[in-house]
N, C-alpha and C. Protein backbone atom coordinates (compact mmCIF):
# COMPACT_ATOMS: atom_id res chain seq x y z
N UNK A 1 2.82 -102.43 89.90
CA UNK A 1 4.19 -102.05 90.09
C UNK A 1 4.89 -103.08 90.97
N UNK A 2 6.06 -103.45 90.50
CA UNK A 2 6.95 -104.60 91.68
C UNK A 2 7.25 -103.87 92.70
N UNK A 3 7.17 -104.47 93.70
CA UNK A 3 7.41 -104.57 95.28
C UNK A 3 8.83 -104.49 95.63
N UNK A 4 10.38 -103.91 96.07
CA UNK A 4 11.27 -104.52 96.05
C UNK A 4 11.74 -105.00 97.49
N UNK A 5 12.22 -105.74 97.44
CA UNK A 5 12.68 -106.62 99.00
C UNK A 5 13.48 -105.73 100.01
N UNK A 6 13.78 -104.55 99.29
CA UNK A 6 14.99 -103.69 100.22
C UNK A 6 13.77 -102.29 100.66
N UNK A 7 12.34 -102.37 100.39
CA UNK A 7 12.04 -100.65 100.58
C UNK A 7 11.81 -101.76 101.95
N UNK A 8 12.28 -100.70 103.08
CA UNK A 8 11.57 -100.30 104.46
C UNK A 8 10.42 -99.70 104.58
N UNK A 9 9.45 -99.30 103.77
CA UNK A 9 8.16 -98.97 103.84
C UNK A 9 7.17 -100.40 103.81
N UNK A 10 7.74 -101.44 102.60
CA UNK A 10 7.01 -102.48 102.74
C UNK A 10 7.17 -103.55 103.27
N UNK A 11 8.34 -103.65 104.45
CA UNK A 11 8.25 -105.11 104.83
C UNK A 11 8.05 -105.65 105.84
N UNK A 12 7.68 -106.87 105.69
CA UNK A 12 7.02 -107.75 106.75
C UNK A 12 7.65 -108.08 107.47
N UNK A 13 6.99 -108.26 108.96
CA UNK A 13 7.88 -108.49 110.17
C UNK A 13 8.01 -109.99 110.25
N UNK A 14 9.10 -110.00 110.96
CA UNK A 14 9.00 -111.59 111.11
C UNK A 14 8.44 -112.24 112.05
N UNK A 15 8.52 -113.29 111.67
CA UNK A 15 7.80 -114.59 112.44
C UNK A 15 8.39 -114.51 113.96
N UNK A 16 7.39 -114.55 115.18
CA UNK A 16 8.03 -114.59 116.79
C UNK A 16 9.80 -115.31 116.74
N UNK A 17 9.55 -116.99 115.92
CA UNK A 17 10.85 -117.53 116.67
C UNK A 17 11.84 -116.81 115.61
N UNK A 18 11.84 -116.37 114.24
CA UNK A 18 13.19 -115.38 114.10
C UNK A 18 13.35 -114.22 114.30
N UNK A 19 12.34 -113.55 115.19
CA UNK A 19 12.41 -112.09 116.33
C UNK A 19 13.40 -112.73 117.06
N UNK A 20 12.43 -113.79 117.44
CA UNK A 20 13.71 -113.96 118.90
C UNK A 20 15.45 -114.40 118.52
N UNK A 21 15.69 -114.81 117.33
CA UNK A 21 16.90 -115.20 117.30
C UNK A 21 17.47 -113.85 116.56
N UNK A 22 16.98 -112.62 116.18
CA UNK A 22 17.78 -111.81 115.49
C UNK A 22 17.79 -111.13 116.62
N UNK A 23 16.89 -110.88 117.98
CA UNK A 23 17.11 -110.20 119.46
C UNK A 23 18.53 -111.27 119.76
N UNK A 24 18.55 -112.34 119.68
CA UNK A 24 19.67 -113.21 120.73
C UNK A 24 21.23 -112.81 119.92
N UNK A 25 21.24 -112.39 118.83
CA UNK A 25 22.34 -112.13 117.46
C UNK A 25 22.76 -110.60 118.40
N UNK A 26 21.75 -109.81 118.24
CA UNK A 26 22.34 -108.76 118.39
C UNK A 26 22.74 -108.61 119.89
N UNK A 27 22.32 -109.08 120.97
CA UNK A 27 22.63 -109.56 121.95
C UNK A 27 24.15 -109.61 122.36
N UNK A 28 24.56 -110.88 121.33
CA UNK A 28 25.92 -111.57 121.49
C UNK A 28 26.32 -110.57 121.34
N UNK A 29 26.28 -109.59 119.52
CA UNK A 29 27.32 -108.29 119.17
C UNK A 29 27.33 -107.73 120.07
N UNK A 30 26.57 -106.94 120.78
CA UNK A 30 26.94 -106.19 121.88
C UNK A 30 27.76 -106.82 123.19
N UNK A 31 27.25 -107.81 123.40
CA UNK A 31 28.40 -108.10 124.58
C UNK A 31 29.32 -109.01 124.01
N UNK A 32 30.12 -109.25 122.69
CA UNK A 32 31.54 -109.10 122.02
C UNK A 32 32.23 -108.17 121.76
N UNK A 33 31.23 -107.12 121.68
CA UNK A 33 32.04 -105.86 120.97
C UNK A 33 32.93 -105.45 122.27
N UNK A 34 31.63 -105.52 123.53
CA UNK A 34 31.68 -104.91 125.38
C UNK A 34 33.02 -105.61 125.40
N UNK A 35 33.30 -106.96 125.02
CA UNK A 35 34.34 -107.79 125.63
C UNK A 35 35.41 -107.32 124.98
N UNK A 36 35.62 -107.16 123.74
CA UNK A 36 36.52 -106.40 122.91
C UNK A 36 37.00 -105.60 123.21
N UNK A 37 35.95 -104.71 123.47
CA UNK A 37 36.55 -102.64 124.59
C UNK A 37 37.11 -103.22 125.19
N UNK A 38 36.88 -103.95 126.20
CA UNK A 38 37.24 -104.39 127.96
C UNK A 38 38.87 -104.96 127.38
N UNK A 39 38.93 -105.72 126.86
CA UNK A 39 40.47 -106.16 126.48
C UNK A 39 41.20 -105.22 125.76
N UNK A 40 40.93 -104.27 124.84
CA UNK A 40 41.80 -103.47 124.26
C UNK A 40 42.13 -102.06 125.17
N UNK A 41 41.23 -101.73 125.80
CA UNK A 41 41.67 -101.36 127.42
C UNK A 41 42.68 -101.53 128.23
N UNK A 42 42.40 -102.43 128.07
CA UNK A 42 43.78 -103.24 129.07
C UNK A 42 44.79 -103.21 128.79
N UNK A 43 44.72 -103.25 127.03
CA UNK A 43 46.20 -103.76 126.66
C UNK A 43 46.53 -102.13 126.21
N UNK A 44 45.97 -101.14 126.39
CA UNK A 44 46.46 -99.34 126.12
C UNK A 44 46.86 -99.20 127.37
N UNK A 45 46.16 -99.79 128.37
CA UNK A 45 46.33 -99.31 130.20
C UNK A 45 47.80 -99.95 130.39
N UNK A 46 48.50 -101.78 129.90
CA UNK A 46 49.29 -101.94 130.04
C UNK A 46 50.82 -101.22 129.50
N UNK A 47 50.37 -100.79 127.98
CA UNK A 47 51.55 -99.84 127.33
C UNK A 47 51.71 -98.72 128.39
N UNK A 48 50.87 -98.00 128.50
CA UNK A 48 50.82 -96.75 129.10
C UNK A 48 51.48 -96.98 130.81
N UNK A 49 51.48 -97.76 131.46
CA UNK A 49 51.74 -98.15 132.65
C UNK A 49 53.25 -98.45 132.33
N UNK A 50 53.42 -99.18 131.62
CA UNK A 50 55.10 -99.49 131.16
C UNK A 50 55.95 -98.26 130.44
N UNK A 51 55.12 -97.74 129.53
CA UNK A 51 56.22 -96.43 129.63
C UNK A 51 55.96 -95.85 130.14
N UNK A 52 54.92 -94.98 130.97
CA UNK A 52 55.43 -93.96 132.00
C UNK A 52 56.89 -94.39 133.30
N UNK A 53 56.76 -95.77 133.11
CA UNK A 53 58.03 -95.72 134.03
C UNK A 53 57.99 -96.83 135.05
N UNK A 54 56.12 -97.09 135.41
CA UNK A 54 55.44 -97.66 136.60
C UNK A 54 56.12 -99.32 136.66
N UNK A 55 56.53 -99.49 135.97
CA UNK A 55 56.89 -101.02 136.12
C UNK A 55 58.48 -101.25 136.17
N UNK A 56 59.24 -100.19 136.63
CA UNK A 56 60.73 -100.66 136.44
C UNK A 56 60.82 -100.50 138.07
N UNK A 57 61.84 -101.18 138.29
CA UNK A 57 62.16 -101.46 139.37
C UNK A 57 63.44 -100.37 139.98
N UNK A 58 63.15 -100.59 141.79
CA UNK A 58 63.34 -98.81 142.08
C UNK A 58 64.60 -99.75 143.18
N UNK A 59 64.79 -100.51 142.92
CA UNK A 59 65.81 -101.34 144.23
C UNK A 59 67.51 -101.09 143.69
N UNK A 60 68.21 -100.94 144.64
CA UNK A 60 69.52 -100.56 144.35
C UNK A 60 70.24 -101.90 144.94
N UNK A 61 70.99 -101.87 144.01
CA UNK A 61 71.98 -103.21 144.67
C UNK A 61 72.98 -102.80 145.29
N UNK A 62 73.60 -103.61 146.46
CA UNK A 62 74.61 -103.14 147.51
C UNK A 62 75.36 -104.25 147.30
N UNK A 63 76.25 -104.51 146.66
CA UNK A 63 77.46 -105.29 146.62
C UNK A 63 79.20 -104.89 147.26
N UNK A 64 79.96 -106.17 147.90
CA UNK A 64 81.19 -105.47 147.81
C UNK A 64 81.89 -106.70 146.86
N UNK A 65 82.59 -105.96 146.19
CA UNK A 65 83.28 -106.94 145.29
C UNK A 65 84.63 -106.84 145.62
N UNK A 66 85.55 -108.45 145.49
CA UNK A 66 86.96 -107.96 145.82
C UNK A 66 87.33 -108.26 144.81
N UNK A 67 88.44 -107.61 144.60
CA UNK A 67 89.03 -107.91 143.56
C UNK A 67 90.71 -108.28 143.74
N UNK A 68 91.15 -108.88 143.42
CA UNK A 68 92.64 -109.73 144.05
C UNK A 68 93.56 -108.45 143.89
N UNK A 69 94.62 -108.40 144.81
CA UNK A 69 94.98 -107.66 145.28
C UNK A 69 96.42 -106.91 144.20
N UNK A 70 96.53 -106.05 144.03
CA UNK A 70 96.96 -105.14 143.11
C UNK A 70 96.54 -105.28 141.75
N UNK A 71 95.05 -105.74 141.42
CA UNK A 71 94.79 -105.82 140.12
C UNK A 71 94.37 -104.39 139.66
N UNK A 72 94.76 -103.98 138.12
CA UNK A 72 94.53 -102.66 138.19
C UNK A 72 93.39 -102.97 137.17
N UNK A 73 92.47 -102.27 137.48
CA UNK A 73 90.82 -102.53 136.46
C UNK A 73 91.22 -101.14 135.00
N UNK A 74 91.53 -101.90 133.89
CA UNK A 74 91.33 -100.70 132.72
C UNK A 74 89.90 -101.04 131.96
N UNK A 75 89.40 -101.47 132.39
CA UNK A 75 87.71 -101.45 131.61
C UNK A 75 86.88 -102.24 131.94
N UNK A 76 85.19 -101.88 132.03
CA UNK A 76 84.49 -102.66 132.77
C UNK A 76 83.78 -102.38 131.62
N UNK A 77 82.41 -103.32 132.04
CA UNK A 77 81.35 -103.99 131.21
C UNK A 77 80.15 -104.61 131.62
N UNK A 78 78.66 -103.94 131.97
CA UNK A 78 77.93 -104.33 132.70
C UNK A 78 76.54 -104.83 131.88
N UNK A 79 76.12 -106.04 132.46
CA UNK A 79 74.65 -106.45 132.06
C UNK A 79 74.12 -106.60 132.93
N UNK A 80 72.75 -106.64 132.67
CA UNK A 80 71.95 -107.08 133.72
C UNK A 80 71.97 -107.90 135.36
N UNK A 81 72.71 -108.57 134.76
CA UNK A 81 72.99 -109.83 135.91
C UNK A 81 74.63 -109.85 136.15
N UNK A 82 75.59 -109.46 135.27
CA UNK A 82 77.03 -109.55 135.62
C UNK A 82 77.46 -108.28 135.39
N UNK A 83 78.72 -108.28 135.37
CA UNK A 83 79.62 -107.24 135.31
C UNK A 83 81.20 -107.63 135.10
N UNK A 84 81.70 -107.14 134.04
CA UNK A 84 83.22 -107.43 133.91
C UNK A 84 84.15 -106.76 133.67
N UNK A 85 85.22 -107.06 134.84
CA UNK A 85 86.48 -106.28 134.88
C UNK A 85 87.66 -106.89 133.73
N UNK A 86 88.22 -105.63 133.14
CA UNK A 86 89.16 -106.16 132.33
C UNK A 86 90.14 -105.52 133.09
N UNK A 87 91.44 -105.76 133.21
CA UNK A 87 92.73 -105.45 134.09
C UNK A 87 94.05 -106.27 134.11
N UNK A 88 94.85 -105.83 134.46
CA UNK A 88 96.35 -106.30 134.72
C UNK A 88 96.60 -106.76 136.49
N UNK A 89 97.35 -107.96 136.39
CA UNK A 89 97.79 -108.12 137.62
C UNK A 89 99.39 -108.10 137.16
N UNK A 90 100.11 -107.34 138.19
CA UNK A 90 101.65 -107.50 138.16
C UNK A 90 101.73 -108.75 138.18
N UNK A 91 102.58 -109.23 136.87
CA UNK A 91 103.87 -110.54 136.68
C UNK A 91 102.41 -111.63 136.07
N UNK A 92 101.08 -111.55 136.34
CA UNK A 92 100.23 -112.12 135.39
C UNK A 92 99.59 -111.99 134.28
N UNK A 93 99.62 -110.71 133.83
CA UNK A 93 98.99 -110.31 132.21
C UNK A 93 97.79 -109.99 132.95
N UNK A 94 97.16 -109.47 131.68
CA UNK A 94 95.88 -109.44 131.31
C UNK A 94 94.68 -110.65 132.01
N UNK A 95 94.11 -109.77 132.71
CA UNK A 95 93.04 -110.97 133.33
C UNK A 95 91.49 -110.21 132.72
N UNK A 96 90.18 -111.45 132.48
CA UNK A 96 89.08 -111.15 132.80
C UNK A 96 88.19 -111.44 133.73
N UNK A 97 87.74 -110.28 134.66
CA UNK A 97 86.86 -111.54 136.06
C UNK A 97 85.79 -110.86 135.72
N UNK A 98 84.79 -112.14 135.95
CA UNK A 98 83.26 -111.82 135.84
C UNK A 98 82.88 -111.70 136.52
N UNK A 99 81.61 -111.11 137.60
CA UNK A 99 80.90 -110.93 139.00
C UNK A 99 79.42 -111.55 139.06
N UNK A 100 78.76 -112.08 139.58
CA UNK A 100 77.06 -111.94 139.50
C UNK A 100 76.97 -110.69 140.42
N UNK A 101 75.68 -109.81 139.99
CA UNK A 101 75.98 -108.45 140.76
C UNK A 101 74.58 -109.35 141.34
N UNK A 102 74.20 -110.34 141.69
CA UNK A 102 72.84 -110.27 142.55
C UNK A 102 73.27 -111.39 143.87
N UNK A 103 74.76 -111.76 143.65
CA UNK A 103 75.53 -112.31 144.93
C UNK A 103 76.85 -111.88 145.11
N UNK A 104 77.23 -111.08 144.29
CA UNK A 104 78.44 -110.10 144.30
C UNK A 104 80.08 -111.08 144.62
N UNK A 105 79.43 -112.73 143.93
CA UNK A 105 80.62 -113.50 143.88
C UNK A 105 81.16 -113.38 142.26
N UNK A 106 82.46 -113.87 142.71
CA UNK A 106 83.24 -114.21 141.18
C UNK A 106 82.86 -115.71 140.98
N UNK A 107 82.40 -115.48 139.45
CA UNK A 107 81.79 -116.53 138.48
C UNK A 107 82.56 -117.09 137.42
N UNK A 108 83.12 -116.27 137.13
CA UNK A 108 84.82 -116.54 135.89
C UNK A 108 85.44 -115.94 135.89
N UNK A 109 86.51 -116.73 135.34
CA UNK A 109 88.54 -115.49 135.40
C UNK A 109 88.88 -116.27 134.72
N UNK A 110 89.64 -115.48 133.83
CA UNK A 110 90.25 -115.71 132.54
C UNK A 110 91.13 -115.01 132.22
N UNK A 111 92.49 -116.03 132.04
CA UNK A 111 93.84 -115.08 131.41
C UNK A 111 93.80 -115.22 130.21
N UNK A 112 93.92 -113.66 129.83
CA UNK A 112 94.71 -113.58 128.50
C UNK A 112 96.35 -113.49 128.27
N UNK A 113 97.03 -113.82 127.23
CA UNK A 113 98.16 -114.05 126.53
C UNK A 113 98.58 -113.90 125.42
């Protein structure tokens, strides 16, 4: 009767030096796979840390801003880093002034017409 290469009842062990290199194989898999966990860890620990909230910043800015004198503000507009007043000055039109809110100076002004 033929022998087939796949029963596990009949086969031969191997030779010492490819023991030792199918021990050093499985070796690596396990501490790639270990390294794998360890980084995809990290990167669930980082999502999870960012949306619960843990990474936004809790600092309030204290600015005084002036703004030239009888300008009347009809609409503002804020980003990150600026902020802009839209408004009227008597006998000048329509002005736009820009602010940096992290030195609470004026950065641009601009008439409209």
């Amino acid at each position: 009767m033929p022998t087939s290469f796949d029963d596990p009842e009949h086969e031969t062990p191997l030779d010492p030096a490819m023991e030792r290199v199918r021990r050093r194989l499985a070796r690596l898999m396990v501490v790639s796979i270990g390294i794998m966990l360890v980084g995809l860890m990290a990167v669930l620990g980082a999502v999870v840390y960012r949306a619960s909230g843990g990474g936004a910043s809790e600092t309030v800015a204290n600015a005084v801003i002036d703004l030239p004198e009888g300008f009347d503000v009809r609409d503002t507009a804020v980003s990150a880093e600026r902020i802009l007043f839209f408004g009227q000055l008597p006998g000048n039109g329509e002005r736009l002034l820009v602010f940096d809110l992290r030195t609470g100076r004026l950065i641009a002004e601009h008439s409209i017409r």
